[in-house]
N, C-alpha and C. Protein backbone atom coordinates (compact mmCIF):
# COMPACT_ATOMS: atom_id res chain seq x y z
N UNK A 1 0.86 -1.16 0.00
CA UNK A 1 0.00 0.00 0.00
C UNK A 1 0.90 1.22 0.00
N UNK A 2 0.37 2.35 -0.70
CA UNK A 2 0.75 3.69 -0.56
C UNK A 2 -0.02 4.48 -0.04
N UNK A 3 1.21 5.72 0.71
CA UNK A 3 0.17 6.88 1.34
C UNK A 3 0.04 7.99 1.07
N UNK A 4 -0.33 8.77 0.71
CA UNK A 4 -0.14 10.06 0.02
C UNK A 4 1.27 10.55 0.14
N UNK A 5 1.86 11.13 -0.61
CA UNK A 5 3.45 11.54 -0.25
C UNK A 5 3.46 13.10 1.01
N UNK A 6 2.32 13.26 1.38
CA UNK A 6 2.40 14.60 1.88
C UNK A 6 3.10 14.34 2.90
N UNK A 7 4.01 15.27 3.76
CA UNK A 7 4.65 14.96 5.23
C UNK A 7 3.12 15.01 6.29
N UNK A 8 2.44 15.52 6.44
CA UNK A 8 1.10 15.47 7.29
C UNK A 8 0.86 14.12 6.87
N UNK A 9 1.04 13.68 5.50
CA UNK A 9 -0.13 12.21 5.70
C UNK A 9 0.58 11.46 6.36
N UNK A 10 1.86 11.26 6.07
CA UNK A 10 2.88 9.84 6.61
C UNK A 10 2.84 10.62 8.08
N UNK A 11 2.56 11.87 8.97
CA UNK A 11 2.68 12.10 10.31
C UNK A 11 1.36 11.19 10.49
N UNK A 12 0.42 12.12 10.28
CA UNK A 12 -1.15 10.96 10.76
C UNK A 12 -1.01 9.71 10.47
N UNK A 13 -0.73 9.15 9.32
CA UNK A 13 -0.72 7.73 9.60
C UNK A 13 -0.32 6.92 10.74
N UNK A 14 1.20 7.29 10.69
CA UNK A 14 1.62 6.69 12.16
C UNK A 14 1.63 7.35 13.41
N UNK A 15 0.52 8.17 13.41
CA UNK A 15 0.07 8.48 14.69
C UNK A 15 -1.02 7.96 15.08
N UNK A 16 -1.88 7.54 13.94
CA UNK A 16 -3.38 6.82 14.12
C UNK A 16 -2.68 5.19 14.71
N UNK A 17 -1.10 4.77 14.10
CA UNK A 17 -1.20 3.50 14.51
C UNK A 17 -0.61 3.47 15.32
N UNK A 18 0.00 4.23 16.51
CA UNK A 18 1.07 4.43 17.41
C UNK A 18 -0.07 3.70 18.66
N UNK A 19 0.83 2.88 19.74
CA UNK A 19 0.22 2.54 20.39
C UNK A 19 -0.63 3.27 21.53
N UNK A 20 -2.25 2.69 21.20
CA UNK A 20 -3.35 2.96 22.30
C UNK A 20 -3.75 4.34 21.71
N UNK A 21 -3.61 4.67 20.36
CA UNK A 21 -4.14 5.26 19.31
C UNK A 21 -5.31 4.78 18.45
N UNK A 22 -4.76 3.36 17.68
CA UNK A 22 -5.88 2.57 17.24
C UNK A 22 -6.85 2.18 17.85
N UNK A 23 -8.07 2.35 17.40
CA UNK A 23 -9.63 2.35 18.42
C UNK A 23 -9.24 1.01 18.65
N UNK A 24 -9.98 0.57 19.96
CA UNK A 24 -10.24 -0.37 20.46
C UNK A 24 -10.76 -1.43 19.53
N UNK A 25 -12.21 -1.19 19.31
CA UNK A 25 -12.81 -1.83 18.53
C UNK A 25 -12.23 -2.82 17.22
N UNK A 26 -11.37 -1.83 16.58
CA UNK A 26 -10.32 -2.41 15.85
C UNK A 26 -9.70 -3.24 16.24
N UNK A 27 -8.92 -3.22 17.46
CA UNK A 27 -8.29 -3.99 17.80
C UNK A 27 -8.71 -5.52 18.28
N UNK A 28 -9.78 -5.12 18.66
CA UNK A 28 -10.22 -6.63 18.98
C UNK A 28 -11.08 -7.32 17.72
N UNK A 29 -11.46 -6.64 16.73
CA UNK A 29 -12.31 -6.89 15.74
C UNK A 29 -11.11 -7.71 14.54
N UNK A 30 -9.66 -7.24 14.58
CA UNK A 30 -8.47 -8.13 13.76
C UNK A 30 -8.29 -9.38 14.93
N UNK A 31 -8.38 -9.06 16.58
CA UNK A 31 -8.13 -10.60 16.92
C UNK A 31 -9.18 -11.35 16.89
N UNK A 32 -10.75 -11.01 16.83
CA UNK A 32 -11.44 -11.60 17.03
C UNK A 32 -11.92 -13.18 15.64
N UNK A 33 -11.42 -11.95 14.47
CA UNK A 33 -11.11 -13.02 13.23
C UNK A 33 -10.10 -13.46 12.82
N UNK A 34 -9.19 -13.82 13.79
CA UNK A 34 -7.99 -14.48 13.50
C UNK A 34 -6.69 -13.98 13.54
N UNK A 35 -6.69 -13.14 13.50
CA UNK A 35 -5.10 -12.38 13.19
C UNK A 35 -4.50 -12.19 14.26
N UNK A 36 -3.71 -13.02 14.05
CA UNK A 36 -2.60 -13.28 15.21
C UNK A 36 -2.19 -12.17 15.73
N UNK A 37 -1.08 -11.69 14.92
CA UNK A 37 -0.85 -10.31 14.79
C UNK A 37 -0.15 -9.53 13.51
N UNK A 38 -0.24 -8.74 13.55
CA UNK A 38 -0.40 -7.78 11.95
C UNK A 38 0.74 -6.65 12.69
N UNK A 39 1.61 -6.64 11.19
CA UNK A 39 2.94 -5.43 11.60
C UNK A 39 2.97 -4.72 10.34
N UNK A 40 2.78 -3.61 10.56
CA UNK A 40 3.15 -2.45 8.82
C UNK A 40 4.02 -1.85 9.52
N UNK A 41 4.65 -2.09 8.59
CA UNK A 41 6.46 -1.43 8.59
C UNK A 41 6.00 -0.24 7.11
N UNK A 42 6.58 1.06 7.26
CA UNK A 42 6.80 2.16 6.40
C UNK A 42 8.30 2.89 5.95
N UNK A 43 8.84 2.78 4.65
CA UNK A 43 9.61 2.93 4.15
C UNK A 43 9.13 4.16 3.27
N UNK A 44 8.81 5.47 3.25
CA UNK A 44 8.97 6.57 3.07
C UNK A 44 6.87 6.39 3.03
N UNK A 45 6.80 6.45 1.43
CA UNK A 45 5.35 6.86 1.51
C UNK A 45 4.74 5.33 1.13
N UNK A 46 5.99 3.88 1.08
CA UNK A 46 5.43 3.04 1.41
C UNK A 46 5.10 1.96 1.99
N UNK A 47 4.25 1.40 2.21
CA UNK A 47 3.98 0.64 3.26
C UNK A 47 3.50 -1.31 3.16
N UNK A 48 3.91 -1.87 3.80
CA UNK A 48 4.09 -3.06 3.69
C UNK A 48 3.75 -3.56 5.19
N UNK A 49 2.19 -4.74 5.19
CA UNK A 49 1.45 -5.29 6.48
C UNK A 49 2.13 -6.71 6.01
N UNK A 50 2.12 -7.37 7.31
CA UNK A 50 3.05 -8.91 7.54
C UNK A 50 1.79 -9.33 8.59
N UNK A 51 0.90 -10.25 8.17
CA UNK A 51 -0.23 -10.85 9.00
C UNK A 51 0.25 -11.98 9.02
N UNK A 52 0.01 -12.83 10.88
CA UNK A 52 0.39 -13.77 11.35
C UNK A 52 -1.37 -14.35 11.13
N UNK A 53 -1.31 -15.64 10.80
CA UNK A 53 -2.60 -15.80 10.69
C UNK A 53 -3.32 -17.08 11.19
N UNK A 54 -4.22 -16.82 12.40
CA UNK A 54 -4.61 -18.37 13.17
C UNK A 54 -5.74 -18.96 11.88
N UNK A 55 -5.46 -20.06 12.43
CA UNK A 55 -6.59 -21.55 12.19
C UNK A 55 -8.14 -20.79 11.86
N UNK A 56 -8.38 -19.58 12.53
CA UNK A 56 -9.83 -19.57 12.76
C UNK A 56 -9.84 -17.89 11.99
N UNK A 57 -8.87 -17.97 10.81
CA UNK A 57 -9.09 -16.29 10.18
C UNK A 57 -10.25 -16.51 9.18
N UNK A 58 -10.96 -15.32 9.43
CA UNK A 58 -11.85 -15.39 8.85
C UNK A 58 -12.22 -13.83 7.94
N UNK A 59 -12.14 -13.52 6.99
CA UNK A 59 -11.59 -12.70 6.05
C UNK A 59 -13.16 -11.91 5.77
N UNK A 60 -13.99 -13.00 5.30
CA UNK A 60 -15.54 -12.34 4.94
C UNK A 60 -15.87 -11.78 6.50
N UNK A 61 -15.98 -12.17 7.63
CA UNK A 61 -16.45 -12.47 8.77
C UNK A 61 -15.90 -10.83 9.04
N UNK A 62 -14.37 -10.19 8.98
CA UNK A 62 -13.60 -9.29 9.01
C UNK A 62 -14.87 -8.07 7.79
N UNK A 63 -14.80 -8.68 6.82
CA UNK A 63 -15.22 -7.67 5.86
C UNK A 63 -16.37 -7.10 6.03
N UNK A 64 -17.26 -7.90 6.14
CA UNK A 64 -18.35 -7.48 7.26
C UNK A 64 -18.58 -7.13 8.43
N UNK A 65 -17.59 -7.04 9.26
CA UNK A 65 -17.33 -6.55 10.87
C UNK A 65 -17.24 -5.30 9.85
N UNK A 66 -16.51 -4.62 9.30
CA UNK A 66 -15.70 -3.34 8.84
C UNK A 66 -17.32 -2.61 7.99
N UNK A 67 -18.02 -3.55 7.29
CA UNK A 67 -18.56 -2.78 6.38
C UNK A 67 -20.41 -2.44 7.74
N UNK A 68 -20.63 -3.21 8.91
CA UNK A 68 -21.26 -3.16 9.43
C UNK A 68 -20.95 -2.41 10.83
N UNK A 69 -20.08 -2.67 11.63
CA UNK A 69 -19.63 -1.83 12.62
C UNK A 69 -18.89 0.05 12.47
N UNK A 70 -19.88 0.65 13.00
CA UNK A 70 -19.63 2.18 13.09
C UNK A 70 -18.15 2.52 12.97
N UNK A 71 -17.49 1.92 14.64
CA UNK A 71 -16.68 2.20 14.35
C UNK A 71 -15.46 1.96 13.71
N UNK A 72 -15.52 0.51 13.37
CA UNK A 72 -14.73 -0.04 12.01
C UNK A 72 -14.53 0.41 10.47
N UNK A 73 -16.01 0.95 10.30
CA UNK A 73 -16.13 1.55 9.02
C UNK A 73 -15.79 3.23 9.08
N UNK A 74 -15.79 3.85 10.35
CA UNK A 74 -14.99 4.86 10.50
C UNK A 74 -13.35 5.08 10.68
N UNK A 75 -12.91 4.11 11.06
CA UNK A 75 -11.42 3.31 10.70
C UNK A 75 -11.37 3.37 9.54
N UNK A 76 -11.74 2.47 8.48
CA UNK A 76 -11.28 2.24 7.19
C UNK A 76 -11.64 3.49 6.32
N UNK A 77 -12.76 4.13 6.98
CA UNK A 77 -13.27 5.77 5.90
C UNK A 77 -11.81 6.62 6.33
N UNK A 78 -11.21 6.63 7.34
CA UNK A 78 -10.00 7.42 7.76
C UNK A 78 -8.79 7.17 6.93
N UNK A 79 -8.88 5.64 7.15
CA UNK A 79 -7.69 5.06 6.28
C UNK A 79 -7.56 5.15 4.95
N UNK A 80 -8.72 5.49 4.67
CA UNK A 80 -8.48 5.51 2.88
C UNK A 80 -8.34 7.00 2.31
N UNK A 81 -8.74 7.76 3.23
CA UNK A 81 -7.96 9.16 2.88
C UNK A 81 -6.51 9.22 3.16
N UNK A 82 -5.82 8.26 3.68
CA UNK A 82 -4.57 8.66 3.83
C UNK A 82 -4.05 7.76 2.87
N UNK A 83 -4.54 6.47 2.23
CA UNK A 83 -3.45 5.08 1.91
C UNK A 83 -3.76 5.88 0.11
N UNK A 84 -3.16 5.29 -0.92
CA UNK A 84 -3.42 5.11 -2.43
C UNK A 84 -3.00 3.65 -2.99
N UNK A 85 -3.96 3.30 -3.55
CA UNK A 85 -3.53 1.64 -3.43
C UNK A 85 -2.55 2.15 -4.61
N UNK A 86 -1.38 0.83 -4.30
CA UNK A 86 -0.02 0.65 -5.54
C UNK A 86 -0.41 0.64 -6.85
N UNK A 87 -1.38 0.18 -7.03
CA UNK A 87 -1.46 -0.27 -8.75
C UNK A 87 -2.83 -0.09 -9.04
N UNK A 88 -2.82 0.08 -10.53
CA UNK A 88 -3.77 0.28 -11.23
C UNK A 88 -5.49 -0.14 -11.10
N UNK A 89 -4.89 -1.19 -10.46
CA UNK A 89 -6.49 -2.39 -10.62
C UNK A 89 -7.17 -1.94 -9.00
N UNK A 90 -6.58 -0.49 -8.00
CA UNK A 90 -7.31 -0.13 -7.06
C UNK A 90 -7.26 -0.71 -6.41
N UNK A 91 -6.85 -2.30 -6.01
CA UNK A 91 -6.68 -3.03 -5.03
C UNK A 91 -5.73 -2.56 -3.35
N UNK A 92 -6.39 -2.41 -2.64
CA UNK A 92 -5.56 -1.26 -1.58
C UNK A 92 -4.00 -2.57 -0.86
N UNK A 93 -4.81 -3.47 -0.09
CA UNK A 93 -3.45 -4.71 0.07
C UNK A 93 -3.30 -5.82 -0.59
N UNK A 94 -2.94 -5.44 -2.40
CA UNK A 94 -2.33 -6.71 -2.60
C UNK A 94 -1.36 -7.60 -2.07
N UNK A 95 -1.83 -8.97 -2.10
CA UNK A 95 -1.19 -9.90 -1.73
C UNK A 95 -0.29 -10.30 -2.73
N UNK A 96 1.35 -10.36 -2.00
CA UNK A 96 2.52 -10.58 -2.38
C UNK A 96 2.64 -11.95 -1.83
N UNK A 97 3.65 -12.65 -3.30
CA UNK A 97 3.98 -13.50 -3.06
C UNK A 97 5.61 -13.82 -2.39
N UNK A 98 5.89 -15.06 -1.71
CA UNK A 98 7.40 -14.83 -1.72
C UNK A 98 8.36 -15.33 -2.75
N UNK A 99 9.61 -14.50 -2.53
CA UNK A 99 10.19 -14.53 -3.54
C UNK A 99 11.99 -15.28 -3.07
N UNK A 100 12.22 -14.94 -2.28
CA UNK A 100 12.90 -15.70 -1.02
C UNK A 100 12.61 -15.94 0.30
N UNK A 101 13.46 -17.06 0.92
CA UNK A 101 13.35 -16.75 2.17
C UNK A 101 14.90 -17.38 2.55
N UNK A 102 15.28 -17.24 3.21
CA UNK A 102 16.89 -17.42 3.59
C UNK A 102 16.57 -18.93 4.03
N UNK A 103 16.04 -19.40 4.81
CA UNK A 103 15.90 -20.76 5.55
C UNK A 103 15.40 -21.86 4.55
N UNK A 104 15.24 -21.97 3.40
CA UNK A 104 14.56 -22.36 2.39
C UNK A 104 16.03 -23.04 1.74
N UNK A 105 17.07 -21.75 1.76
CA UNK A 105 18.51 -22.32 1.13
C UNK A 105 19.62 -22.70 2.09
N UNK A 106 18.94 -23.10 3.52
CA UNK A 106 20.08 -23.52 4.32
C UNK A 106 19.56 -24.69 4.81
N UNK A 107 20.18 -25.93 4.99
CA UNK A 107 19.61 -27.35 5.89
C UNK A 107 19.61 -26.71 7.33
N UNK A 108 19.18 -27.24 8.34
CA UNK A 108 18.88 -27.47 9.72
C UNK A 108 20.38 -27.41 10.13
N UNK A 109 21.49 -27.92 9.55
CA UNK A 109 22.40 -28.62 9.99
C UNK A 109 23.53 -27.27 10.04
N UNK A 110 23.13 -26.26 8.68
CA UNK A 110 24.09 -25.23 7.88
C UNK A 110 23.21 -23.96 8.98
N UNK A 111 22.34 -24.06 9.69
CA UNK A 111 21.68 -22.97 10.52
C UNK A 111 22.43 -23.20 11.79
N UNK A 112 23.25 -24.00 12.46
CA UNK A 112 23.54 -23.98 13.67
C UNK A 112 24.91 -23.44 13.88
C-alpha cells in the first residue's frame, strides 16, 4: 500500500497507529477473526502489512465486521484518505507472493 506523499499524511498515519491510538474496537475486531498479529512497517510513503494468521481467520467475517460496525467503518473511511492503493487495478493490500526466504537455502544442519 501507498500513502499520500504529503509529510502530514505519513505524520497521521503513524500516529493513528502508534500505540493505544488505534480504536479499540479495531483492535479486537483483527483478533477476534484471526489475526494473530499484523505489523506495517513504512519505508517513506510506502507501506508493507506482515499478517500472522490463526486456524480460525476469517476474512468475509472481518469484511463485514468493517462494512457493518460504526466504528470499524470509521477506521477504514479514515484510512483511505490517507493510503493510495499501488497499482492500477485499485486493489488497496495486494497480496505478495514470496520470492525468497533465507531458511529455504540452508539445511537445519548449515543454521547452527
Amino acid at each position: 500500500m501507498d500513502l499520500a506523499a504529503e509529510s502530514a499524511t505519513l505524520e497521521a498515519y503513524d500516529d493513528a497507529h502508534a500505540t493505544g491510538q488505534t480504536p479499540r474496537a479495531v483492535i479486537k475486531a483483527l483478533h477476534r477473526h484471526g489475526i494473530a498479529e499484523m505489523e506495517i512497517f513504512r519505508a517513506g510513503h510506502r507501506l508493507v502489512m506482515i499478517l500472522h494468521l490463526g486456524e480460525e481467520f476469517d476474512p468475509a467475517g472481518l469484511a463485514e465486521s468493517e462494512r457493518t460496525d460504526p466504528d470499524l467503518a470509521a477506521w477504514q473511511l479514515r484510512m483511505t484518505t490517507l493510503q493510495r492503493a499501488p497499482f492500477g487495478d485499485g486493489e488497496p493490500w495486494p497480496e505478495a507472493h514470496a520470492v525468497f526466504r533465507l531458511s529455504d537455502h540452508l539445511s537445519n544442519k548449515e543454521m547452527t
